[in-house]
Protein backbone atom coordinates (compact mmCIF):
# COMPACT_ATOMS: atom_id res chain seq x y z
CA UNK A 1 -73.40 -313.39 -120.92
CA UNK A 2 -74.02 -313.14 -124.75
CA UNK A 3 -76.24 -310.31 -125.93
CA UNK A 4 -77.85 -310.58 -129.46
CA UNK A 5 -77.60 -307.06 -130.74
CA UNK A 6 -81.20 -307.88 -132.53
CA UNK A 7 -83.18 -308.95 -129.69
CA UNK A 8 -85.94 -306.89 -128.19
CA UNK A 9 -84.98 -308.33 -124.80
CA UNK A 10 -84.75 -304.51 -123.28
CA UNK A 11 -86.25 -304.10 -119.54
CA UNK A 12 -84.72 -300.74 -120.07
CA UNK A 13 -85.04 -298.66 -123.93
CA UNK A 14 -84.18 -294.97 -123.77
CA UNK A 15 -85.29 -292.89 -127.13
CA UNK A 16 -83.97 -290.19 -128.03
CA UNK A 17 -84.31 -289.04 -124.59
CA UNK A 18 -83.45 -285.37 -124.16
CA UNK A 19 -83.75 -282.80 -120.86
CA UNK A 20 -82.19 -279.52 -120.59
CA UNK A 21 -82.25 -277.39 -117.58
CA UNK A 22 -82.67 -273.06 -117.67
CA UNK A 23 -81.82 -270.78 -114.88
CA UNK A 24 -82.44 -267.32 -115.20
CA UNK A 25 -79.66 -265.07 -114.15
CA UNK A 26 -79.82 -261.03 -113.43
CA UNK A 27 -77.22 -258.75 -114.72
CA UNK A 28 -77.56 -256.62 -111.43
CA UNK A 29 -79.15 -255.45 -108.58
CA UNK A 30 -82.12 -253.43 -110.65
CA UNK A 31 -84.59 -255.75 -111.66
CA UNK A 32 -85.18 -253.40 -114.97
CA UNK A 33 -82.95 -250.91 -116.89
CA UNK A 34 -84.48 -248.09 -118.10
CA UNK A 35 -83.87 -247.55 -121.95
CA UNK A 36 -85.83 -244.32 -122.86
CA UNK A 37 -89.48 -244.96 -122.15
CA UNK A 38 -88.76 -248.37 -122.32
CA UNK A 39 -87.88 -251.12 -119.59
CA UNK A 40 -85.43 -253.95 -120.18
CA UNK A 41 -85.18 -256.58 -117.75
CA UNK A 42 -81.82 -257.26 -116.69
CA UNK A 43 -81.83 -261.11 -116.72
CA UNK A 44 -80.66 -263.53 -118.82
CA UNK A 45 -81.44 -267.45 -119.19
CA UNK A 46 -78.55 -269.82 -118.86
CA UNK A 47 -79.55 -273.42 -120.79
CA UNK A 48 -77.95 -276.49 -119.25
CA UNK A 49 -78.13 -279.66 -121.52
CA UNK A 50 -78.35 -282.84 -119.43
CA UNK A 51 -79.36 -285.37 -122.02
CA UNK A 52 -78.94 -284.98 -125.28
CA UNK A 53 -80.63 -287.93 -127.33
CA UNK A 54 -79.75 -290.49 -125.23
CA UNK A 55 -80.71 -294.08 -126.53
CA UNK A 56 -79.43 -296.79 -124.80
CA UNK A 57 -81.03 -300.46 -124.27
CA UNK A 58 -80.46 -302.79 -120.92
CA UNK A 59 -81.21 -306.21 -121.72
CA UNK A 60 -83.88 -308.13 -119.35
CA UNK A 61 -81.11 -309.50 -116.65
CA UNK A 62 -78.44 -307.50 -117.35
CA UNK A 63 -76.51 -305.51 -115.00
CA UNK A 64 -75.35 -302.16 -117.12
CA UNK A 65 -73.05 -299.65 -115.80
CA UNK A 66 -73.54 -295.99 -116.78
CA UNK A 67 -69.87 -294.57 -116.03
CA UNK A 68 -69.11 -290.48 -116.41
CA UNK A 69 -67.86 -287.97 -114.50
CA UNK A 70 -69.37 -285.95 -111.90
CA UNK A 71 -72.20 -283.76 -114.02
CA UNK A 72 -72.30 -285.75 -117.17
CA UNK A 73 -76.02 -286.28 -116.81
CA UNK A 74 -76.22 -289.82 -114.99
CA UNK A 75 -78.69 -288.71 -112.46
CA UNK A 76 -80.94 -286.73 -114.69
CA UNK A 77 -80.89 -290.14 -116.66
CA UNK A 78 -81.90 -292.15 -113.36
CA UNK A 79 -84.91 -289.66 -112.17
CA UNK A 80 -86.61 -289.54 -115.88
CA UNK A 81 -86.58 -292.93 -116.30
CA UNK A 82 -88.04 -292.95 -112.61
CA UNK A 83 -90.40 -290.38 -114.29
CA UNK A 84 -89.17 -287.93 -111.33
CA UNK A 85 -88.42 -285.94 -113.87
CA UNK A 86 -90.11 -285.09 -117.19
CA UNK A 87 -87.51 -285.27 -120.04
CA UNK A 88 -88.13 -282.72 -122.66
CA UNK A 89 -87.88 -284.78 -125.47
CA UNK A 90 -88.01 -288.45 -126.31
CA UNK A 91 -89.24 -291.02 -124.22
CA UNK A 92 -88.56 -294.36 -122.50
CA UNK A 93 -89.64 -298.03 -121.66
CA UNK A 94 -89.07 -299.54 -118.89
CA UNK A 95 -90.48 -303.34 -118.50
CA UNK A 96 -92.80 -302.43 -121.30
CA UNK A 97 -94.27 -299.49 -120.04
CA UNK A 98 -94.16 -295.87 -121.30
CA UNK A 99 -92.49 -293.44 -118.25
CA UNK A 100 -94.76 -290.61 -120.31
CA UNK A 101 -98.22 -292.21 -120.67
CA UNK A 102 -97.94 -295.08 -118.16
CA UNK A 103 -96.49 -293.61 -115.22
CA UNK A 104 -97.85 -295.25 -111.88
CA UNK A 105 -96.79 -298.77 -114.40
CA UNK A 106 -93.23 -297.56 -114.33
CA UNK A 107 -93.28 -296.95 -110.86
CA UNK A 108 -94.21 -300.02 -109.88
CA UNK A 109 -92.09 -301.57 -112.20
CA UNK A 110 -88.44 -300.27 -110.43
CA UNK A 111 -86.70 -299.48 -107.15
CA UNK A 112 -84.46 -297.06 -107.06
CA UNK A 113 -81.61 -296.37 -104.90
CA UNK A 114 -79.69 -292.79 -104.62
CA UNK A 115 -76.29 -292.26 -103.01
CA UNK A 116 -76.51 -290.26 -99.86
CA UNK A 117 -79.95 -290.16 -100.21
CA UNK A 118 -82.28 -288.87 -96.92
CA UNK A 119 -85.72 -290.22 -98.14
CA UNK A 120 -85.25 -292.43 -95.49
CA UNK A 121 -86.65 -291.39 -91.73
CA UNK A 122 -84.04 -291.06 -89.88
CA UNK A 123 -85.95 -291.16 -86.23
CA UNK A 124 -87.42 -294.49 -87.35
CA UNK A 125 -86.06 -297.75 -87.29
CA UNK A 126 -85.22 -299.73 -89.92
CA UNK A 127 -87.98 -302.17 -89.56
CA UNK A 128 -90.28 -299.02 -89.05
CA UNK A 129 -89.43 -297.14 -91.84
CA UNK A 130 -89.26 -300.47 -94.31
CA UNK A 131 -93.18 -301.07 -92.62
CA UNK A 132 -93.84 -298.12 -93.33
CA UNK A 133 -93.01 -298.02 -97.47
CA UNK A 134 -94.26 -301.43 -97.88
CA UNK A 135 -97.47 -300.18 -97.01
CA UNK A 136 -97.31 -297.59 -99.65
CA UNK A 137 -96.99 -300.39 -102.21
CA UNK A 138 -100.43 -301.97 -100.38
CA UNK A 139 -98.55 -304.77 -100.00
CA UNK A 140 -100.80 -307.26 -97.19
CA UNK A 141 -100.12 -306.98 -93.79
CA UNK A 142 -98.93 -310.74 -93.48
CA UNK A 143 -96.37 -310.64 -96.12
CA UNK A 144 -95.27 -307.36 -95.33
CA UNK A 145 -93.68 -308.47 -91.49
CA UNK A 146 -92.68 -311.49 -93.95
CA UNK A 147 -90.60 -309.49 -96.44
CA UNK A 148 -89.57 -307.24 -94.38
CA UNK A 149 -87.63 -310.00 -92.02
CA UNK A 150 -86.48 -311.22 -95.05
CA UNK A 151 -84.74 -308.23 -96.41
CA UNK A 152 -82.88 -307.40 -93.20
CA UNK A 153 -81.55 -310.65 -93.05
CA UNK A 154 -80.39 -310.45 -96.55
CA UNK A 155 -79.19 -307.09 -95.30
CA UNK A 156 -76.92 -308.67 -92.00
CA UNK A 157 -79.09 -306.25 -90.14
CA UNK A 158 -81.86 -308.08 -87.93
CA UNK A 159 -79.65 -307.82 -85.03
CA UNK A 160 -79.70 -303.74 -85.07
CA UNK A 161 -83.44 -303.56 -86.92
CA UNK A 162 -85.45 -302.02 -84.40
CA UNK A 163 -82.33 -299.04 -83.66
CA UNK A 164 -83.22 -295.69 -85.18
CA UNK A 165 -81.65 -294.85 -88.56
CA UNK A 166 -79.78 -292.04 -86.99
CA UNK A 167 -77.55 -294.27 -84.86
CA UNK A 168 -76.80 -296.39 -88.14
CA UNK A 169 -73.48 -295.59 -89.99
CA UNK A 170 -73.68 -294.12 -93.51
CA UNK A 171 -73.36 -297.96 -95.10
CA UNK A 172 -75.61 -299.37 -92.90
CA UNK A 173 -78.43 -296.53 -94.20
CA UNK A 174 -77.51 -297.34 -97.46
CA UNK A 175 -78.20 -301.26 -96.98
CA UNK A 176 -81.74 -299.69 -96.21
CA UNK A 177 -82.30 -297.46 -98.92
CA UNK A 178 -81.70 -300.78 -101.01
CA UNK A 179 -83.85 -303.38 -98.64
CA UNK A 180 -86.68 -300.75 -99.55
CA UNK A 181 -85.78 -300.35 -103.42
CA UNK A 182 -86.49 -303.81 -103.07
CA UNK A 183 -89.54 -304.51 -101.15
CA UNK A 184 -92.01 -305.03 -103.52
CA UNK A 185 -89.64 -307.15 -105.84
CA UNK A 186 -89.56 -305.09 -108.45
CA UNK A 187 -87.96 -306.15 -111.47
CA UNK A 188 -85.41 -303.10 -112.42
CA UNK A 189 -83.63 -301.34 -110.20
CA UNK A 190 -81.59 -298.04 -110.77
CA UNK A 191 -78.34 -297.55 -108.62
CA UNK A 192 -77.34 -294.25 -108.63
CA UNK A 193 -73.80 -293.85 -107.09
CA UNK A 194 -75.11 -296.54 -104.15
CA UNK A 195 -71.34 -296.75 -102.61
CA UNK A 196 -70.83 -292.96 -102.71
CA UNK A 197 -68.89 -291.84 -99.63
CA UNK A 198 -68.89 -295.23 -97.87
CA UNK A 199 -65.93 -297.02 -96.74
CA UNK A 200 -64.12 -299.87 -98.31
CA UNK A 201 -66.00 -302.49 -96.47
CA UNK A 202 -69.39 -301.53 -96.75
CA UNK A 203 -68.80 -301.05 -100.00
CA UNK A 204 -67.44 -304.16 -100.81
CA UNK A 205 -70.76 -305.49 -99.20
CA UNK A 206 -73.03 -303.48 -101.43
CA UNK A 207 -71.21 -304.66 -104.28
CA UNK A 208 -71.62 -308.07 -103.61
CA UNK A 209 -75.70 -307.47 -102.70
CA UNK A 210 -75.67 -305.52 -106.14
CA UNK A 211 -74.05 -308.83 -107.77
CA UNK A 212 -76.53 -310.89 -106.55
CA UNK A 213 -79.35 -309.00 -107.08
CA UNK A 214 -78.74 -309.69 -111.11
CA UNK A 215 -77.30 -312.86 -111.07
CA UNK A 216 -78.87 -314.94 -108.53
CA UNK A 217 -82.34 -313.04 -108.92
CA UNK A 218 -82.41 -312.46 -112.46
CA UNK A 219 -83.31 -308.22 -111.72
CA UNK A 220 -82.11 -306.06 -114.46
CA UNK A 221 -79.88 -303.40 -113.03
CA UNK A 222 -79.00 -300.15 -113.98
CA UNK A 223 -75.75 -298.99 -112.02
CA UNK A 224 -74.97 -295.23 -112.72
CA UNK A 225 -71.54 -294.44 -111.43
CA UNK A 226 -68.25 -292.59 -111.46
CA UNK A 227 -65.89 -295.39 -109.89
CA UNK A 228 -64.52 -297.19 -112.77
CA UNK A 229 -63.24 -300.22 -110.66
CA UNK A 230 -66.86 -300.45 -109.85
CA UNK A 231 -68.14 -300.45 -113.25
CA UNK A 232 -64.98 -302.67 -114.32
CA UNK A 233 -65.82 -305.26 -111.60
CA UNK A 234 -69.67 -305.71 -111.86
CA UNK A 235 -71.21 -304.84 -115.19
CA UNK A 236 -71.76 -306.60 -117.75
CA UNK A 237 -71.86 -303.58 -120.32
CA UNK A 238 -71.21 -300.30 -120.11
CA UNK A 239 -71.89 -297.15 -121.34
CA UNK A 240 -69.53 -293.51 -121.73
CA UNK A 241 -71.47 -290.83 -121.01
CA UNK A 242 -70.28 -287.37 -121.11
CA UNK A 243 -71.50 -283.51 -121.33
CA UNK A 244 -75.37 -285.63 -121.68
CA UNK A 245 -74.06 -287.54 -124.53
CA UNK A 246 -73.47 -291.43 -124.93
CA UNK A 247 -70.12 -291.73 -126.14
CA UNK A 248 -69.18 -295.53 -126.11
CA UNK A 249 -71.75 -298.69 -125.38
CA UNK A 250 -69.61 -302.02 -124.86
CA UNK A 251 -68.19 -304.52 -122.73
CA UNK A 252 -65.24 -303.55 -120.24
CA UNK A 253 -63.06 -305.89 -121.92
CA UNK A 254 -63.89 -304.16 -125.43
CA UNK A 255 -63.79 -300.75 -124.53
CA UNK A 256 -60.59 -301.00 -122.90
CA UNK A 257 -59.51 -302.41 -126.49
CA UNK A 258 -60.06 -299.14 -128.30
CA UNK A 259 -56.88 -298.28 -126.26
CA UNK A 260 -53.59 -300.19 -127.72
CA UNK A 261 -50.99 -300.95 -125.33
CA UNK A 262 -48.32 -299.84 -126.86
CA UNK A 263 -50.17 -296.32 -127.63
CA UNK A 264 -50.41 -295.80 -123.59
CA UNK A 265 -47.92 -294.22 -121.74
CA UNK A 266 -47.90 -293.12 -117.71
CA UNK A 267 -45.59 -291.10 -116.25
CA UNK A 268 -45.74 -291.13 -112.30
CA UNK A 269 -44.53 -288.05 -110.84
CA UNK A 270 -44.51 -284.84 -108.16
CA UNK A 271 -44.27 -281.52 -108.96
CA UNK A 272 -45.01 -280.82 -112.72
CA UNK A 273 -45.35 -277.58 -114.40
CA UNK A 274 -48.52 -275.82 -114.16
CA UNK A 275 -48.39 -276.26 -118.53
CA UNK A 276 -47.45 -279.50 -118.27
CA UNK A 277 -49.65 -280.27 -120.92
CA UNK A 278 -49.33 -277.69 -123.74
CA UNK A 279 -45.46 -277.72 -122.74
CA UNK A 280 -44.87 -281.58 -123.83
CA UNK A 281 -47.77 -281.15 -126.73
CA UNK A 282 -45.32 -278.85 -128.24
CA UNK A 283 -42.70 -281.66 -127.95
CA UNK A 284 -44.55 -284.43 -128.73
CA UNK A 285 -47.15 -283.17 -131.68
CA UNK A 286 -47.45 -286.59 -132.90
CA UNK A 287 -49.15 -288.07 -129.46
CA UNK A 288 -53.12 -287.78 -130.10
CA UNK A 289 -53.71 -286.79 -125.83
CA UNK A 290 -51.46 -285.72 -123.48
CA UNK A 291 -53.24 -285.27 -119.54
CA UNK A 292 -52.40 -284.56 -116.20
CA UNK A 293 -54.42 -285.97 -113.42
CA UNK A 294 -53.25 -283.52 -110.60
CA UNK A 295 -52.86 -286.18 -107.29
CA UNK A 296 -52.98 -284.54 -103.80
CA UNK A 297 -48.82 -284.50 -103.11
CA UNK A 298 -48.91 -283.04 -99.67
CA UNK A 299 -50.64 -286.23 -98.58
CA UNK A 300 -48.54 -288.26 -100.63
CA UNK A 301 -50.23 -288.97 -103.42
CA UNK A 302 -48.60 -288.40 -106.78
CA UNK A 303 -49.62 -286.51 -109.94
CA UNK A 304 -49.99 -288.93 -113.08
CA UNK A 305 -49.05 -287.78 -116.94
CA UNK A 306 -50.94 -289.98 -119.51
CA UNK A 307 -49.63 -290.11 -123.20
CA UNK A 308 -52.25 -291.72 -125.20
CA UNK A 309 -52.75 -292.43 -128.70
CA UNK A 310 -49.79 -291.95 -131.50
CA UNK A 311 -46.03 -292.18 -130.78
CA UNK A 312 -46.58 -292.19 -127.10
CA UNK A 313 -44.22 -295.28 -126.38
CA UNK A 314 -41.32 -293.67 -129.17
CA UNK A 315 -41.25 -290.29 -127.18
CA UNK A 316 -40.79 -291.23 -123.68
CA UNK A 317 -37.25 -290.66 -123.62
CA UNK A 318 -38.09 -286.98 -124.78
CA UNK A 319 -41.05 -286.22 -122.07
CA UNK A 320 -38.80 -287.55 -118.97
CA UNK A 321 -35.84 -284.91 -120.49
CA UNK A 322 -38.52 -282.45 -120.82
CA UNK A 323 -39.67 -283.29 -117.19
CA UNK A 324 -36.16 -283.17 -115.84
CA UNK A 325 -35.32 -279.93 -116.88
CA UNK A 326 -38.65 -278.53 -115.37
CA UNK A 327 -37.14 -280.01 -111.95
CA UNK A 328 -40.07 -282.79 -111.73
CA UNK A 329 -39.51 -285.68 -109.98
CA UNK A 330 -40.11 -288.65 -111.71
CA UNK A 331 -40.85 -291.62 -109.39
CA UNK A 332 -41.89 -294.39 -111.97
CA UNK A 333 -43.09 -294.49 -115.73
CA UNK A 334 -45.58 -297.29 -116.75
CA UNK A 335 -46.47 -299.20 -120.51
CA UNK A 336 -49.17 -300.10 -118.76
CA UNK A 337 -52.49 -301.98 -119.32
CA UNK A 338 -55.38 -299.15 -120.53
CA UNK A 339 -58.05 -298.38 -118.17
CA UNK A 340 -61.81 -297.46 -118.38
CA UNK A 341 -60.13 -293.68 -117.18
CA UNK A 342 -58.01 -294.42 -120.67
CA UNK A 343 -61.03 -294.74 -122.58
CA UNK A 344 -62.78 -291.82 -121.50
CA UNK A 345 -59.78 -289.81 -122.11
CA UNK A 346 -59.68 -290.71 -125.86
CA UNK A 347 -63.24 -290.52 -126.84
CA UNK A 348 -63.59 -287.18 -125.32
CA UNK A 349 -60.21 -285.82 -125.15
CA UNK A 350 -61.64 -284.69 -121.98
CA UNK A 351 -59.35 -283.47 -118.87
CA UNK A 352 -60.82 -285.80 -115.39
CA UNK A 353 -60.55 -283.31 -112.56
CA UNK A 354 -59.20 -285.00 -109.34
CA UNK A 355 -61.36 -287.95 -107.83
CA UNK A 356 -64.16 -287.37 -110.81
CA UNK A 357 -63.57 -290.91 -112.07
CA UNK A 358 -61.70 -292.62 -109.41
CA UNK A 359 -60.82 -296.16 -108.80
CA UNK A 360 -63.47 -296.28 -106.28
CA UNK A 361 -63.05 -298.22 -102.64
């Protein structure tokens, strides 16, 4: 797909979108402190910024990956664009409607779907509870029973439609949380995290019903997720967002090409230093990022060191030395091919705690 960078194609326009969150937080036990004849309350507020400024445009068709780590603000994006929530600043358009002034529009304009999500009634079945939403949306009786067959076919679930949710596995529920995102055919759908905690198989299947969804029926798709091989594999953009801030907009292919080759370095391993980091920084001064993304080695999975930017490929002989002597053992050492996790790493210099960006299932 070819995007024209000056169309006004956009199913989905974000402006300067902005939503912080404030908790207040007490010093102590005392709700006051007593300061002479005065009373000071022993609180203070904590400000969480979510979105900062966010603009961002999702072509009419297009299937656009938002890709961060855990708490980078992708959900707060997906619920005030939903208009669950009411963004503090800025605004939003979503198939030509304003989620401010036009609300029950919007609304009726999207399905959503949320990753281990329990909107759905559990001691229903899944013909029951998709009944049951369809006639929220007024939909006739006639085509509801029509569209609702429909969808659980699509879904490989007519066989088991009239079980209760609660004897459905955790893929199966999420195949239902989409057949009712999609039961009044809206034409925008936001994903967010819709394979999160499911197995390889169902979500393999979700993938492929996301797939569809934009290509074969032309729905414009807004997939917010943390699973790069899931953003690498299905989107046709895709957009960096980190600490509420859009970082990098661009195809997989061309984001991956703000990392050179030659300028990335990975060094499999078990048991480096705690430093690791600062220790071959101060060896290496002329590599732009050096990270460690900690792997879980009592259950076999190793720790990887990425050297990115600079005069990674010139100092590898000096890091494995430096390893060595630290007694780390080095099972392989890759020139390899950059990943989305690659270009994260050098547009935010940002350390990925384990499994916050992972290759997904």
């Amino acid at each position: 797909m070819v995007y024209d960078e000056r169309s006004d194609d956009y199913s989905i326009k974000t402006i300067n979108l902005a939503k912080s969150f404030r908790k207040k937080r007490h010093k102590g036990v005392f709700g006051f402190l007593k300061r002479g004849n005065e009373k000071e309350k022993s609180e203070t507020t904590d400000v969480t910024v979510a979105l900062d400024n966010v603009n961002l445009g999702v072509r009419t068709g297009e299937l656009f990956g938002l890709l961060g780590p855990n708490g980078a603000g992708k959900t707060t994006l997906v619920k005030c664009l939903s208009t669950i929530l009411i963004p503090d600043d800025g605004t939003a358009i979503i198939n030509g409607f304003d989620i401010r002034r036009q609300t029950t529009l919007v609304r009726a304009s999207l399905g959503m779907v949320i990753g281990g999500e329990r909107t759905l009634y559990w001691k229903l079945t899944a013909r029951d509870n998709l009944m049951y939403f369809a006639s929220l949306y007024k939909m006739p009786r006639k085509r509801i029973k029509e569209r609702v067959d429909e969808l659980l076919g699509t879904m490989n679930l007519l066989d088991r439609a009239d079980e209760r949710l609660e004897d459905y596995s955790t893929g199966m529920r999420q195949k239902v949380a989409i057949a009712r995102a999609l039961l009044h055919d809206p034409p925008v759908l936001l994903l967010d995290e819709p394979t999160l905690g499911l197995d390889p198989t169902f979500s393999r299947q979700i993938r492929n019903q996301i797939r569809e969804l934009s290509r074969k029926e032309g729905k414009t798709v807004l997939l917010a997720t943390h699973y790069m091989k899931e953003a690498d594999e299905l989107c046709d953009r895709i957009a960096i967002i980190n600490e509420g801030k859009i970082v990098a907009v661009d195809t997989s292919d061309q984001l991956k090409a703000m990392v050179k080759e030659t300028e990335l370095v990975e060094v499999i391993c078990y048991n480096p230093p705690q430093n690791v980091e600062e220790y071959l920084k101060a060896l290496c001064p002329d590599v732009e990022i050096i990270t460690l993304i900690r792997g879980e080695e009592a259950k076999g999975t190793p720790s990887r060191i990425k050297l990115i930017g600079g005069n990674a490929e010139k100092r590898i002989s000096t890091v494995i030395d430096a390893l060595r002597k630290k007694n780390t053992q080095i099972t392989s050492l890759n020139i390899s091919m950059p990943t989305l996790e690659d270009v994260f790493i050098k547009l935010t210099g940002a350390k990925l705690t384990e499994g916050s960006m992972g290759a997904g299932q």
